[in-house]
C-alpha atoms as a PDB file:
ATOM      1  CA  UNK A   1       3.863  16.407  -9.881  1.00  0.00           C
ATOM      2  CA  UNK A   2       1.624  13.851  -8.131  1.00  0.00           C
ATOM      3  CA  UNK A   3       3.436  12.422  -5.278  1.00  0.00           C
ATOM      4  CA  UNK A   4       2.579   8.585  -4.517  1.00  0.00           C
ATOM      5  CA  UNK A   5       3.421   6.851  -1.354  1.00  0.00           C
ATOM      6  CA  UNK A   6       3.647   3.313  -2.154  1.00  0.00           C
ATOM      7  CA  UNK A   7       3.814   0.956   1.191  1.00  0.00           C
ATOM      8  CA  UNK A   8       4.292  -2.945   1.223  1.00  0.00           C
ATOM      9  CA  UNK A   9       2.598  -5.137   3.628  1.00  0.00           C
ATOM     10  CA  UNK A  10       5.268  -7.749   3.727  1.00  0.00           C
ATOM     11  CA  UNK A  11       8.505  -7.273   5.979  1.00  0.00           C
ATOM     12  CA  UNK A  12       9.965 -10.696   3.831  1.00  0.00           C
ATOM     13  CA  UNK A  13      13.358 -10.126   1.602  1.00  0.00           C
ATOM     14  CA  UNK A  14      12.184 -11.561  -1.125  1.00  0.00           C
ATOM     15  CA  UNK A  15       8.714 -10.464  -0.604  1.00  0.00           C
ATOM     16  CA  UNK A  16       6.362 -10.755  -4.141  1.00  0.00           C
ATOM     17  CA  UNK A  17       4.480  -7.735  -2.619  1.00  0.00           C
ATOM     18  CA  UNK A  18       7.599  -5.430  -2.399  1.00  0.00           C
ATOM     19  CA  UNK A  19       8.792  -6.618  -5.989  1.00  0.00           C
ATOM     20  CA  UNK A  20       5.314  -5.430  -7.431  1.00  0.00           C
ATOM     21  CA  UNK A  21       5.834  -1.977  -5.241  1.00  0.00           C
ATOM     22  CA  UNK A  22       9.226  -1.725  -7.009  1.00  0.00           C
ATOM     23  CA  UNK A  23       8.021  -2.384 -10.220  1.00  0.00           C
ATOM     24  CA  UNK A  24       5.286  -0.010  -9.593  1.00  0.00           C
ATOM     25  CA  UNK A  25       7.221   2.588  -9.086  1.00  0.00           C
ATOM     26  CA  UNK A  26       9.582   2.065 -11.919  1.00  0.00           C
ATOM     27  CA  UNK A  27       6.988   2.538 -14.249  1.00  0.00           C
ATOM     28  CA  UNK A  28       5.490   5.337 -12.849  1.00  0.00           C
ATOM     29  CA  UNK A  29       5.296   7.749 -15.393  1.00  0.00           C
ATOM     30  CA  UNK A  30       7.475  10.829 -15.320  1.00  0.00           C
ATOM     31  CA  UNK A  31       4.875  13.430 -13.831  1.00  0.00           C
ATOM     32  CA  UNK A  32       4.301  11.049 -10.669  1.00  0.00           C
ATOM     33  CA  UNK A  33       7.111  11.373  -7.645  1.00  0.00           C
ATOM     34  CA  UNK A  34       6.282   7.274  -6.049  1.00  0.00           C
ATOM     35  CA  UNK A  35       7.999   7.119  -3.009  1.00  0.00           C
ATOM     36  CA  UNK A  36       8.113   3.697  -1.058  1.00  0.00           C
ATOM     37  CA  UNK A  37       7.681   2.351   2.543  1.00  0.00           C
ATOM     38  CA  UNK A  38       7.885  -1.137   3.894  1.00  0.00           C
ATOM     39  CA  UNK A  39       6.566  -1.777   7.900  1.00  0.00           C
ATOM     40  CA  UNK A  40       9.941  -2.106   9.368  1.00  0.00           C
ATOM     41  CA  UNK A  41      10.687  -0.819  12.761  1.00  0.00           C
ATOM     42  CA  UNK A  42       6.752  -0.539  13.599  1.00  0.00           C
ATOM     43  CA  UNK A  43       6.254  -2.175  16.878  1.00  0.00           C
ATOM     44  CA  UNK A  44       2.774  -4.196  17.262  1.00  0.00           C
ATOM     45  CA  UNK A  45       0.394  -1.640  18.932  1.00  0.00           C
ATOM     46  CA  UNK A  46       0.313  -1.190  22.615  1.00  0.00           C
ATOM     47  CA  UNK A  47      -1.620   2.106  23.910  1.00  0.00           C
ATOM     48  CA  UNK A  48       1.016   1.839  26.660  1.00  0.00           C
ATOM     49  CA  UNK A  49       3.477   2.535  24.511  1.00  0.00           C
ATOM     50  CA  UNK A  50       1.171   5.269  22.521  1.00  0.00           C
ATOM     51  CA  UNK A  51       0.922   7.071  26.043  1.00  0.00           C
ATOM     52  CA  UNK A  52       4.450   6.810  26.883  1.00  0.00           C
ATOM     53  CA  UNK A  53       5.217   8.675  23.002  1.00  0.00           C
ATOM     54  CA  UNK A  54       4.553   7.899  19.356  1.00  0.00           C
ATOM     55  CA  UNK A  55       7.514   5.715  18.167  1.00  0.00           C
ATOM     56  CA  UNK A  56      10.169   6.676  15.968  1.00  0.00           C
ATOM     57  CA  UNK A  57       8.952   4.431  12.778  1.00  0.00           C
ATOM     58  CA  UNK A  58       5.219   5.371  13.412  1.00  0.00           C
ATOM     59  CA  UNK A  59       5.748   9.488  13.031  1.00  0.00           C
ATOM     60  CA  UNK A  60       7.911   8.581  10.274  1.00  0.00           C
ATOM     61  CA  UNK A  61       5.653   6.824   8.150  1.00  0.00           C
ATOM     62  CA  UNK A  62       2.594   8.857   9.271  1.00  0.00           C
ATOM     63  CA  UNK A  63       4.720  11.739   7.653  1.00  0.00           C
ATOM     64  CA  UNK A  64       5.076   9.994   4.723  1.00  0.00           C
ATOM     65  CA  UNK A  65       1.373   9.693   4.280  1.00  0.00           C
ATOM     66  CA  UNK A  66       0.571  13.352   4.853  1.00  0.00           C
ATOM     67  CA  UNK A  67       3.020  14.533   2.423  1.00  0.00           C
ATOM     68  CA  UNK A  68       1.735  12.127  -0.639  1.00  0.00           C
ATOM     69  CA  UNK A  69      -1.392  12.831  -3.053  1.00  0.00           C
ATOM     70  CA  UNK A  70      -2.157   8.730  -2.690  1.00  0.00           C
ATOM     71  CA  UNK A  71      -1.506   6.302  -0.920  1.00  0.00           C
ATOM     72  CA  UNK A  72      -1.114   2.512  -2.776  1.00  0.00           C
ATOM     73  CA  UNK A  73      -1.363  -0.192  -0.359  1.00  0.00           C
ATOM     74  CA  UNK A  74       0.433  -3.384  -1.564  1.00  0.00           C
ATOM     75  CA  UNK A  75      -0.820  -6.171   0.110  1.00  0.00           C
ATOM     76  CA  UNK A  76      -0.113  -9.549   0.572  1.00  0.00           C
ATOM     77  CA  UNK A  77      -3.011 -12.002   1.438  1.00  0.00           C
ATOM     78  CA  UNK A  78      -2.575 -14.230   4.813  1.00  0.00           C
ATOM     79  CA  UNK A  79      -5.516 -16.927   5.952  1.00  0.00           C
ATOM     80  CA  UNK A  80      -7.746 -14.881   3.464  1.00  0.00           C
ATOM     81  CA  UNK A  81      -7.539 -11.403   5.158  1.00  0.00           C
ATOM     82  CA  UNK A  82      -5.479  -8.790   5.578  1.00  0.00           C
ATOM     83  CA  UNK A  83      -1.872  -9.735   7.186  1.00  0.00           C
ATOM     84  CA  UNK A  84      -1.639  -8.534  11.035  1.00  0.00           C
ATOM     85  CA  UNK A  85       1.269  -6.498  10.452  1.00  0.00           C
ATOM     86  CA  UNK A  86       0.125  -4.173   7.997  1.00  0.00           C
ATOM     87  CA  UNK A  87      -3.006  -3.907  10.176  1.00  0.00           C
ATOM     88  CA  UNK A  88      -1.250  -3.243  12.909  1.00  0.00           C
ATOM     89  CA  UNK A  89       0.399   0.091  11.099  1.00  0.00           C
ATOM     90  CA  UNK A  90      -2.868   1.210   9.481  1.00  0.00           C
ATOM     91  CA  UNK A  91      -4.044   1.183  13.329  1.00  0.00           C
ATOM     92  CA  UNK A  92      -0.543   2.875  14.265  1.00  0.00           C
ATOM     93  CA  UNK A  93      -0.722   5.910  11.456  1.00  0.00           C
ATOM     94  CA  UNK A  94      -4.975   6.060  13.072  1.00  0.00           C
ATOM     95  CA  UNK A  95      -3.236   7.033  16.581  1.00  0.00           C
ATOM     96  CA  UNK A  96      -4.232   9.385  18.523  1.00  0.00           C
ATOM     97  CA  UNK A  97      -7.393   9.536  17.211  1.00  0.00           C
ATOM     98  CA  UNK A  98      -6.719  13.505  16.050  1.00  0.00           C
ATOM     99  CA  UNK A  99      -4.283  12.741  13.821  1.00  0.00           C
ATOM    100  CA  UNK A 100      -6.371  10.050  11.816  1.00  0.00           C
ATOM    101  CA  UNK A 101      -8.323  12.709   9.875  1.00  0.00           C
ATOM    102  CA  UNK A 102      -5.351  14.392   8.359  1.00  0.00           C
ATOM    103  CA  UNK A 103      -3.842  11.223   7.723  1.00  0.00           C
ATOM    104  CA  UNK A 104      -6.710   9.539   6.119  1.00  0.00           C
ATOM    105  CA  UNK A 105      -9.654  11.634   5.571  1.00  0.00           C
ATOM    106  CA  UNK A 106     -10.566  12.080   1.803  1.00  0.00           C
ATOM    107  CA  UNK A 107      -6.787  10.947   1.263  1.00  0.00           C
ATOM    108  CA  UNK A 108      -7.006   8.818  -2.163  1.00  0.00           C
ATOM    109  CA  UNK A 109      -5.864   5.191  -1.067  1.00  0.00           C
ATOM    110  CA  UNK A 110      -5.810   1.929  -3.747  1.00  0.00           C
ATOM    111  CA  UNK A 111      -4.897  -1.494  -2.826  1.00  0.00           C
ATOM    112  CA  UNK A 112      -3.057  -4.420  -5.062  1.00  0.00           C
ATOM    113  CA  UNK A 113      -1.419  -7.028  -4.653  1.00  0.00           C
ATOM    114  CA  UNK A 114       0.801 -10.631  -5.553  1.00  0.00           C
ATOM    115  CA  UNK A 115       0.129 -14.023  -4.110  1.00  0.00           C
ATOM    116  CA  UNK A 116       1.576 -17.539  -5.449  1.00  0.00           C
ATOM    117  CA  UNK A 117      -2.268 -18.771  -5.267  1.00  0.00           C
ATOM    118  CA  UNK A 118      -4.376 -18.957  -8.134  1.00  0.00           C
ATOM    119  CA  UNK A 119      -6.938 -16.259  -7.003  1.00  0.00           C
ATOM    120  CA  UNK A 120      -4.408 -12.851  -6.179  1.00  0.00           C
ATOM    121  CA  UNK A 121      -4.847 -11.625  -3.232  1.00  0.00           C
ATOM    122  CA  UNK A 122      -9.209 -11.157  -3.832  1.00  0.00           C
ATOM    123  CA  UNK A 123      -9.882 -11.570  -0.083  1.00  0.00           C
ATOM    124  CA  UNK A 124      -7.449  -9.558   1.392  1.00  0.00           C
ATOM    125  CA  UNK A 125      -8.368  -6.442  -1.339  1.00  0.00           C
ATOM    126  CA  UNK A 126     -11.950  -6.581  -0.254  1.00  0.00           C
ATOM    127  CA  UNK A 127     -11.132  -6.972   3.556  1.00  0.00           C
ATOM    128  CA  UNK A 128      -9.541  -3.533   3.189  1.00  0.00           C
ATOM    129  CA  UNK A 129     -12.326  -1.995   1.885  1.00  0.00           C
ATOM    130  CA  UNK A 130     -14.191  -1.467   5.192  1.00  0.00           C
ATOM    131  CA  UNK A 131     -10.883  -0.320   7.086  1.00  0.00           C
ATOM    132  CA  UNK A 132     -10.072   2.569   4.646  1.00  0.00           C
ATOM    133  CA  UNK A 133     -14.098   3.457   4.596  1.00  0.00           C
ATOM    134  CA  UNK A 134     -14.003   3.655   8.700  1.00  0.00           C
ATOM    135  CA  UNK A 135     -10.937   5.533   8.735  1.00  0.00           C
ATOM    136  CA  UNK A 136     -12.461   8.314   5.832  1.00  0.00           C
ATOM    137  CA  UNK A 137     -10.213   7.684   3.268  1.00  0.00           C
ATOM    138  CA  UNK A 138     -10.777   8.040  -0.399  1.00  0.00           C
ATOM    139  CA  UNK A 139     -10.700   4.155  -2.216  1.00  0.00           C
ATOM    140  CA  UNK A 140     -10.070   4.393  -5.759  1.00  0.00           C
ATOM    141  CA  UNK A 141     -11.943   1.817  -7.622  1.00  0.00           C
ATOM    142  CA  UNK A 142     -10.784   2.935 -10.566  1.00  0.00           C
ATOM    143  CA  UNK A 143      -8.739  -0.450 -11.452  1.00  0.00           C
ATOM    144  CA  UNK A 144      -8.059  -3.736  -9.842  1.00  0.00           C
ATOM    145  CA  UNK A 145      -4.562  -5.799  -9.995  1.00  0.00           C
ATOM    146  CA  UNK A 146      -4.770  -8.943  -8.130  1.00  0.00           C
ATOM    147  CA  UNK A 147      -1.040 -11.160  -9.448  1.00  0.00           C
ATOM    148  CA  UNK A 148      -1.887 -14.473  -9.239  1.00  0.00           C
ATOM    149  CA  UNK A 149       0.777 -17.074  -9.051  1.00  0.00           C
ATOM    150  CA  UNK A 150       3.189 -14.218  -8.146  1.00  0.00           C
ATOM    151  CA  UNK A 151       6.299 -16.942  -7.544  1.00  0.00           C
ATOM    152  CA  UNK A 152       6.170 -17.345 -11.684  1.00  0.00           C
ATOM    153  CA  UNK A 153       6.002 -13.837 -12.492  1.00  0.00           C
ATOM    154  CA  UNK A 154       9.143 -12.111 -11.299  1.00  0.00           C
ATOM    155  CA  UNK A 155      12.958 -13.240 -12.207  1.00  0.00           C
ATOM    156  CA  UNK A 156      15.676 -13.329  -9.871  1.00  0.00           C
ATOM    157  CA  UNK A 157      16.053  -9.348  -9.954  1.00  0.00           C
ATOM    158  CA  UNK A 158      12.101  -8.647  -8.455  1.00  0.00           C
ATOM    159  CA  UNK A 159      11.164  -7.700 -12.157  1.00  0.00           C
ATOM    160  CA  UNK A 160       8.019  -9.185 -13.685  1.00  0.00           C
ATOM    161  CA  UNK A 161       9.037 -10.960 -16.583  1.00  0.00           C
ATOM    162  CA  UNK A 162       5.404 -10.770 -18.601  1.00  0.00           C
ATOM    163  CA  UNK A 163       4.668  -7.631 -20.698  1.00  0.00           C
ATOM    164  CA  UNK A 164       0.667  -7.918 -20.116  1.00  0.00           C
ATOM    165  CA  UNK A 165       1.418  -7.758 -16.347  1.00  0.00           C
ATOM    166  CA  UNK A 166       3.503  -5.029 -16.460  1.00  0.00           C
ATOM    167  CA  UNK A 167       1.379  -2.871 -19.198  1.00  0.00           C
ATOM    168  CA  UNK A 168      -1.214  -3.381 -16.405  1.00  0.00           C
ATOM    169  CA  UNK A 169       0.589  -2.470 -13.719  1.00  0.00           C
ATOM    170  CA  UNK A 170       1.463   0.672 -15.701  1.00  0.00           C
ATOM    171  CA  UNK A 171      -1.814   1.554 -16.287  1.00  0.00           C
ATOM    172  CA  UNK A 172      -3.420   0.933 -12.734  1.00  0.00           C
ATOM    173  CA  UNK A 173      -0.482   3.554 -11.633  1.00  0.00           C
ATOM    174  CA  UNK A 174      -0.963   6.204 -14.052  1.00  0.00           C
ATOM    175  CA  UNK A 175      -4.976   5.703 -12.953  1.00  0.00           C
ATOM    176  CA  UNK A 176      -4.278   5.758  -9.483  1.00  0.00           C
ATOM    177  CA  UNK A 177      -1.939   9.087  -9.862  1.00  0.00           C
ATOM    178  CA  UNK A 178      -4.300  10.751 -11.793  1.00  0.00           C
ATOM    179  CA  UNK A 179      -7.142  10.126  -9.291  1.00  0.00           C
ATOM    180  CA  UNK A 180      -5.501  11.573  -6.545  1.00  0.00           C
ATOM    181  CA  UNK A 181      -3.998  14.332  -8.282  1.00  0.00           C
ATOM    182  CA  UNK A 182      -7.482  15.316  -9.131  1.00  0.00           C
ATOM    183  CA  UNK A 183      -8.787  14.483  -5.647  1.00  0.00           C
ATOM    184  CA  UNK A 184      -6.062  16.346  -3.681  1.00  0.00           C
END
């Protein structure tokens, strides 16, 4: 069983990003255990507060990451970039600097994402690509799912609504699962 830890970069109810984690993991195949994570609860970083103890939410997700195979990264794009608060807990789980090898290093992590622009989220996919190489992780560049003109491709329920999309999705996740099985 490969276990993937899917986490969405948007903290919004109706967030595109968490409907594409959703539907991610519902068609996960049967062999992969897709657990997911949204950024609630993590405070912005202060090395005050990092002195004074790890939060709650931080250890908790942190844990998360060390017991999963792979890590899929769903990410909204904001200003073309990555969106501060999903920045802000990649720099959390990094803290203290001991714990960032066993939570990243050689750790198989993928990135996707929705957008209601034409162009997915392109920018914000590639931005991450020097953040997961610092911190030692594993990309898998295996596949690439950028939704464009996410607001047209999910009905009321947070389910895409085209088969092509979805067939895609499935396939980037059995990829993904199979890379970090092997990699793990």
């Amino acid at each position: 069983m490969t276990r993937i830890l899917g986490i969405s970069g948007s903290l919004r109810a109706q967030s595109y990003n968490t409907s594409l984690l959703k539907e991610a993991q519902r068609l996960a195949g049967q062999d992969v255990e897709f657990d997911v994570a949204t950024l609630h609860g993590i405070p912005l970083y202060d090395g005050d507060v990092e002195a004074a103890g790890m939060p709650e939410a931080v250890e908790a997700l942190k844990a998360r990451v060390i017991a999963a195979d792979g890590v899929l990264l769903v990410s909204p794009e904001y200003n073309n970039g990555v969106p501060g608060v999903f920045k802000n807990a990649i720099d959390w789980l990094s803290r203290p600097p001991a714990d960032s090898e066993k939570v990243f290093k050689g750790r198989p992590f993928a990135v996707i994402g929705a957008s209601p622009g034409g162009f997915g989220t392109i920018l914000a996919q590639a931005a991450w690509l020097p953040i997961l190489r610092t911190l030692g992780a594993q990309q898998w560049a295996g596949g690439r799912l950028m939704l464009s003109r996410a607001n047209q491709a999910f009905d009321d329920d947070g389910k895409l609504v085209d088969e092509r999309t979805r067939e895609q999705l499935r396939a980037f996740v059995a990829g993904f699962a199979e890379f970090a099985r092997k990699a793990r």
